[in-house]
Protein backbone atom coordinates (compact mmCIF):
# COMPACT_ATOMS: atom_id res chain seq x y z
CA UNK A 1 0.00 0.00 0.00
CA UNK A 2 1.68 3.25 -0.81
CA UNK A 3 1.59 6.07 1.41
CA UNK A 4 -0.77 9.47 1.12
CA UNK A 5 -3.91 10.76 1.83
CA UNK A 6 -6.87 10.27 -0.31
CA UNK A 7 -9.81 12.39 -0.58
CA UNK A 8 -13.36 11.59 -1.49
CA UNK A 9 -14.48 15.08 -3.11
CA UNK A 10 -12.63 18.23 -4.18
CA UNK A 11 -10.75 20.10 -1.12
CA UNK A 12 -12.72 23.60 -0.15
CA UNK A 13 -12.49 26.04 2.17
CA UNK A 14 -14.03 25.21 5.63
CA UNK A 15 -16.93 27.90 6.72
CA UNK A 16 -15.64 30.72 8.21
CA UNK A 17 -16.62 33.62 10.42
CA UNK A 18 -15.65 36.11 7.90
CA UNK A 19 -14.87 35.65 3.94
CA UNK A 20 -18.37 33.88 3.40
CA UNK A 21 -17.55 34.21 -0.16
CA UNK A 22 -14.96 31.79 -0.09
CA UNK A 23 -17.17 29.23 1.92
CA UNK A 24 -16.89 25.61 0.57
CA UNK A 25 -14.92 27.08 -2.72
CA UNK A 26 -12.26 24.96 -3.99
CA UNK A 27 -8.71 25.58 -2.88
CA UNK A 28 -7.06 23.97 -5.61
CA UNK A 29 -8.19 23.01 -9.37
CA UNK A 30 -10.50 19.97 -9.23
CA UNK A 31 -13.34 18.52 -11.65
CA UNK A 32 -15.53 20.84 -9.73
CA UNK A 33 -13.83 23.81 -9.53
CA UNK A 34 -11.47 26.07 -12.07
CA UNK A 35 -8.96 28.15 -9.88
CA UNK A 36 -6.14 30.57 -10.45
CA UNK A 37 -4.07 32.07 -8.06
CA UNK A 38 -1.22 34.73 -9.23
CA UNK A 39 0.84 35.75 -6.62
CA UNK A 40 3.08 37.73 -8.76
CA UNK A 41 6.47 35.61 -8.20
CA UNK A 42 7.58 35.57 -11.83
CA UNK A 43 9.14 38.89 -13.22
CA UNK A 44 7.45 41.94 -15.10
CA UNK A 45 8.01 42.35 -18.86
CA UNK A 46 7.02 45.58 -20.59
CA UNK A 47 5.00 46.31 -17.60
CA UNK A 48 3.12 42.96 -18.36
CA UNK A 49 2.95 40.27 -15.40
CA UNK A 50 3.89 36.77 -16.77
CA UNK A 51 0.41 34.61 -17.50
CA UNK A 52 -1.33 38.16 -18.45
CA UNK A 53 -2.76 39.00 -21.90
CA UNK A 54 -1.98 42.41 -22.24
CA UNK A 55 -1.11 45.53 -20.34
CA UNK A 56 -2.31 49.24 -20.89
CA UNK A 57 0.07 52.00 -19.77
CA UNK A 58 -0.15 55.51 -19.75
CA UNK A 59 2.58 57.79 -20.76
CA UNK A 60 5.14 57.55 -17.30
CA UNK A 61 3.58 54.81 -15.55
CA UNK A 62 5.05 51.41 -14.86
CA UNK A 63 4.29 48.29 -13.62
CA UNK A 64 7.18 46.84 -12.28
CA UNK A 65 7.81 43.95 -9.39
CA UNK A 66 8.86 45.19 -5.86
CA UNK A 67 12.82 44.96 -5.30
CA UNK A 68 12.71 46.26 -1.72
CA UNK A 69 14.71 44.26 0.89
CA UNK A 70 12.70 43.14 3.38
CA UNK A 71 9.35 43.35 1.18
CA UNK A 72 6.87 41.22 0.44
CA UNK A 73 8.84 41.45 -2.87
CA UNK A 74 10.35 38.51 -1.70
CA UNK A 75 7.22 36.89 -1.98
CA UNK A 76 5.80 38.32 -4.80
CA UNK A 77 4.57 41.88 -4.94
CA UNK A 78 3.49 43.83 -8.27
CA UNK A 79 4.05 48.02 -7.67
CA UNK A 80 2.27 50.55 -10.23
CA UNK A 81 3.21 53.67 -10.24
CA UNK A 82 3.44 57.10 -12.22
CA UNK A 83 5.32 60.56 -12.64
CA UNK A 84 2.13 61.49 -13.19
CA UNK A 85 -1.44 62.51 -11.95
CA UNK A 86 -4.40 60.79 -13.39
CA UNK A 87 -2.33 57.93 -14.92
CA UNK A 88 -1.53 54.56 -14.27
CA UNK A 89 -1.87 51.11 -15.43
CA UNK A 90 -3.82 48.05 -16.21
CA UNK A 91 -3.06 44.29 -17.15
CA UNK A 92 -5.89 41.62 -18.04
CA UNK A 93 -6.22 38.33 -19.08
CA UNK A 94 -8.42 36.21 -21.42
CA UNK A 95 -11.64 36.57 -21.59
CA UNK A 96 -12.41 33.35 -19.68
CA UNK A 97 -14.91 33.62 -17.61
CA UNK A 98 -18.51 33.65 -17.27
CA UNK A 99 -20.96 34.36 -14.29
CA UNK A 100 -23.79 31.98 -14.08
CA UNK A 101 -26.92 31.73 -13.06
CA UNK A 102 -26.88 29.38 -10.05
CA UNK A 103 -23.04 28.91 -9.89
CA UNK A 104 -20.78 30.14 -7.91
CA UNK A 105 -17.52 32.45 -8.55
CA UNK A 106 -15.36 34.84 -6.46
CA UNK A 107 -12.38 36.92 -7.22
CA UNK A 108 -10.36 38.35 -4.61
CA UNK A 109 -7.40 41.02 -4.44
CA UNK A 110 -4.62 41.62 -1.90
CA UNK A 111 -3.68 45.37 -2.09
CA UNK A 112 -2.73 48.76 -0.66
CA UNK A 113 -3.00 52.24 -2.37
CA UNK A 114 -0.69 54.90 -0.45
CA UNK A 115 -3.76 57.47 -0.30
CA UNK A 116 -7.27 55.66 -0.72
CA UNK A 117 -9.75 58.62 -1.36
CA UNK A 118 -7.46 60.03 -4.07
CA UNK A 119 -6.42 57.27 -6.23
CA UNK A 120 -8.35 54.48 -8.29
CA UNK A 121 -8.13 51.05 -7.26
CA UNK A 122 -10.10 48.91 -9.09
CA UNK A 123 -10.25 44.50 -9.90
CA UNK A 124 -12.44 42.28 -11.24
CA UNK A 125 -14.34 41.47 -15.25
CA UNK A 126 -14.40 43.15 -18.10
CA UNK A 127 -15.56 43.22 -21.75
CA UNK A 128 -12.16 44.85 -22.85
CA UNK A 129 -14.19 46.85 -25.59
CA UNK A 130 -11.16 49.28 -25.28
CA UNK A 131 -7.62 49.53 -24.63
CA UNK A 132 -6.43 53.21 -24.28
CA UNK A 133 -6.39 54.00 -20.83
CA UNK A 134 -6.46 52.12 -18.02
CA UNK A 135 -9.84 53.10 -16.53
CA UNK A 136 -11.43 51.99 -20.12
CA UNK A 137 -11.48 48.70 -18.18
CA UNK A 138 -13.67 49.57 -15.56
CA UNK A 139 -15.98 52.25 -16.88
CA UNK A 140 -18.59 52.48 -19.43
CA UNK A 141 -15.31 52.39 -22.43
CA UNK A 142 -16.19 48.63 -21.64
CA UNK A 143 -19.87 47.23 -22.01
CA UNK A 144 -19.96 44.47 -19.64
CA UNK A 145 -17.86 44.46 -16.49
CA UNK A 146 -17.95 44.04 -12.57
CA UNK A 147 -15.28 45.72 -10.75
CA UNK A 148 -14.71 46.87 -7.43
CA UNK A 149 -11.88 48.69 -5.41
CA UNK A 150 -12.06 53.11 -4.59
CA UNK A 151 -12.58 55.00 -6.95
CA UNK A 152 -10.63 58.72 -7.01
CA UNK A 153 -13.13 61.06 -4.31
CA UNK A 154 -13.60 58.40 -1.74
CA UNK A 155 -11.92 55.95 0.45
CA UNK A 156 -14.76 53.93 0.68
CA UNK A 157 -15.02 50.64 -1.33
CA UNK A 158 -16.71 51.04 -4.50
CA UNK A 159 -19.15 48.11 -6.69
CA UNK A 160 -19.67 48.81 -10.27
CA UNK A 161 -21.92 46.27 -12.31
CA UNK A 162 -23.23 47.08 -15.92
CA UNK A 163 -24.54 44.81 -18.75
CA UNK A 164 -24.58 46.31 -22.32
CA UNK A 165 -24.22 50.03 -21.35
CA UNK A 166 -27.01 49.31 -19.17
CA UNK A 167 -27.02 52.95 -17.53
CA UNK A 168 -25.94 51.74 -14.15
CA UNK A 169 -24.41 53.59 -11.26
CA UNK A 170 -21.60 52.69 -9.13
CA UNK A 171 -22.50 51.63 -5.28
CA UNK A 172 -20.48 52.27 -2.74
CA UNK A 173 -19.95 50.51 0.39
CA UNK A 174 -19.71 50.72 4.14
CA UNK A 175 -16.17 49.94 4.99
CA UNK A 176 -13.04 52.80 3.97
CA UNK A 177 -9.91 51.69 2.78
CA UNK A 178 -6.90 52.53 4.86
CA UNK A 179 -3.70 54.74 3.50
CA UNK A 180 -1.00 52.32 2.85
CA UNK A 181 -2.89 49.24 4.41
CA UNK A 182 -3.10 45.55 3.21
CA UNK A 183 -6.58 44.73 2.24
CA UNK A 184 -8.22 41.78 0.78
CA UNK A 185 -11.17 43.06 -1.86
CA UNK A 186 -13.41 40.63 -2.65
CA UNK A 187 -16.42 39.86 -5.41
CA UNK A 188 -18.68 37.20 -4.41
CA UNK A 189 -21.17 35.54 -6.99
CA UNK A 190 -23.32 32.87 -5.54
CA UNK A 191 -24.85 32.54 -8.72
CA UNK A 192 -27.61 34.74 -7.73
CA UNK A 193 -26.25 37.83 -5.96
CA UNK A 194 -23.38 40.00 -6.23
CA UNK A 195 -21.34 41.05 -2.88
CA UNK A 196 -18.31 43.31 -2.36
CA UNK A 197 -16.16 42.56 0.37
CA UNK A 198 -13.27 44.39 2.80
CA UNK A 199 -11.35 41.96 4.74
CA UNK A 200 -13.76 39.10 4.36
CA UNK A 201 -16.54 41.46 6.07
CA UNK A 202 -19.59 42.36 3.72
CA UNK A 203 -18.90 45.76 2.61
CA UNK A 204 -22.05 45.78 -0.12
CA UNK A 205 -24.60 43.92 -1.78
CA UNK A 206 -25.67 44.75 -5.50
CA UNK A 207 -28.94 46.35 -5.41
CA UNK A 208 -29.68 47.21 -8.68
CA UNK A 209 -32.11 44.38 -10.96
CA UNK A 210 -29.63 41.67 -11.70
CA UNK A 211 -31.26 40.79 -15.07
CA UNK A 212 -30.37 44.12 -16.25
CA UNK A 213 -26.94 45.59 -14.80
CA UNK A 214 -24.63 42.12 -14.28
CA UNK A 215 -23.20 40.57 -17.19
CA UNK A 216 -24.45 36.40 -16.32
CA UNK A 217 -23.64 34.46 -19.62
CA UNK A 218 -21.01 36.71 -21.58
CA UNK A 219 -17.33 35.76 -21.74
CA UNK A 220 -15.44 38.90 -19.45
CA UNK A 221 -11.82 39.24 -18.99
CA UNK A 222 -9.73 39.28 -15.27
CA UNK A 223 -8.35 42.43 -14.57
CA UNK A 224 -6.12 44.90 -12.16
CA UNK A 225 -5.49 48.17 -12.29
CA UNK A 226 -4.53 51.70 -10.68
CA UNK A 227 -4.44 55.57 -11.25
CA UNK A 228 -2.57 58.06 -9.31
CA UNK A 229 -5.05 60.17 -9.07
CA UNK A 230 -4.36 63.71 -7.66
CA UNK A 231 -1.10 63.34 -6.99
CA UNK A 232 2.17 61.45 -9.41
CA UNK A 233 3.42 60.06 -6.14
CA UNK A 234 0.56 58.12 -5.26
CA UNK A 235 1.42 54.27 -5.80
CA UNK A 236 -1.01 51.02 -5.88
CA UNK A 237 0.86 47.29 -4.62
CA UNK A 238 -1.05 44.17 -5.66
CA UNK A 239 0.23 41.07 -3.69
CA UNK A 240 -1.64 38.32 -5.77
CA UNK A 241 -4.93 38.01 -7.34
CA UNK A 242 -7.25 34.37 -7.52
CA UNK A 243 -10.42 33.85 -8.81
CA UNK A 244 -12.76 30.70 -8.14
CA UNK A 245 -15.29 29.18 -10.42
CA UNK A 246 -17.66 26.76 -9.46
CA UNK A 247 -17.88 24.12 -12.75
């Protein structure tokens, strides 16, 4: 008999008191669940992270990876910056994913933005209907997307849904981001609802009609991105990004 452990069904997250999102979601691929995990340890070409599509940059940004003895560098860390305001950078991948009725999906960012009520912040979906500035990924440049981050003008944690141009508005939460603070952002999907999460505490839940502002059934892109906002110092860190689909 040779050693190991075998395991009946796919391995998931336990239930926890916080991150409900992530409750019984696979932790590793599985016939039941697709899941990617980036956490940023390979290096940066052309401001593009390894396993990425495609990156937009504005004139003076960079994406580069963090250098910085003592870092989380070490460990994989992604730094976007610019020399100046209003710019930054984007990256995205294939559009591979779907939200479905009745299944399941979350997507979940590690990050810090040195000032969170000036600067833009945003991860999630997107139709990638254009590619000149960053922000084309997560306004209405694209027609489909769900994103979620801060937004330049608030600190607080910002939802924006839209299907085909669908006239939405952006909701924003009830928990603030902190200056220069890990966070984990989160999008839940439990195939019904949409949720926006700080820290694995419910920050927001969609309210707008479903059937009319969230993209369910069309093929959207991953994505990350940040601006500098008001100020060309201003810098956004990404430590890794995952995503979980339920099959």
């Amino acid at each position: 008999m040779k050693n190991g452990a075998g395991f009946t069904e796919s391995i998931v997250h336990a239930r926890l008191q916080n991150y409900a999102y992530r409750t019984s979601m696979g932790m590793i691929p599985s016939a039941e669940f697709t899941v990617r995990m980036d956490d940023f340890l390979l290096p940066v070409a052309s401001n593009l992270p390894q396993g990425w599509t495609a990156a937009i940059i504005d004139t003076g940004a960079t994406t580069t990876v963090s250098t910085t003895a003592g870092s989380l560098g070490a460990t994989g860390c992604l730094l976007i910056a610019s020399d100046g305001t209003t710019e930054g950078a984007a990256f995205y991948g294939d559009k591979q994913i779907q939200l479905t009725a009745g299944k399941r999906f979350f997507m979940e960012m590690r990050a810090q933005t040195s000032l969170a009520a000036t600067t833009d912040l945003q991860f999630g979906l997107s139709s990638i209907n254009a590619t000149t500035n960053p922000e084309d990924l997560w306004t209405t440049a694209s027609t489909d997307l769900v994103a979620f981050g801060v937004l330049n003008g608030s600190a607080y944690a910002t939802m924006l849904a839209d299907l085909s141009n669908s006239g939405s508005t952006a909701e924003v939460g009830t928990i603030a981001l902190t200056d220069a603070t890990w966070c984990t952002l989160g999008i839940g999907w439990d195939g019904y609802a949409l949720q926006g999460y700080v820290d694995g505490t419910l920050a927001l839940t969609w309210s707008q009609a479903v059937a009319t502002t969230v993209p369910t059934g069309v093929a959207l892109a991953p994505f990350a991105g940040f601006r500098t906002g008001t100020a060309a110092g201003n810098i956004g860190t990404i430590d890794y990004i995952r995503f979980v689909i339920e099959r």
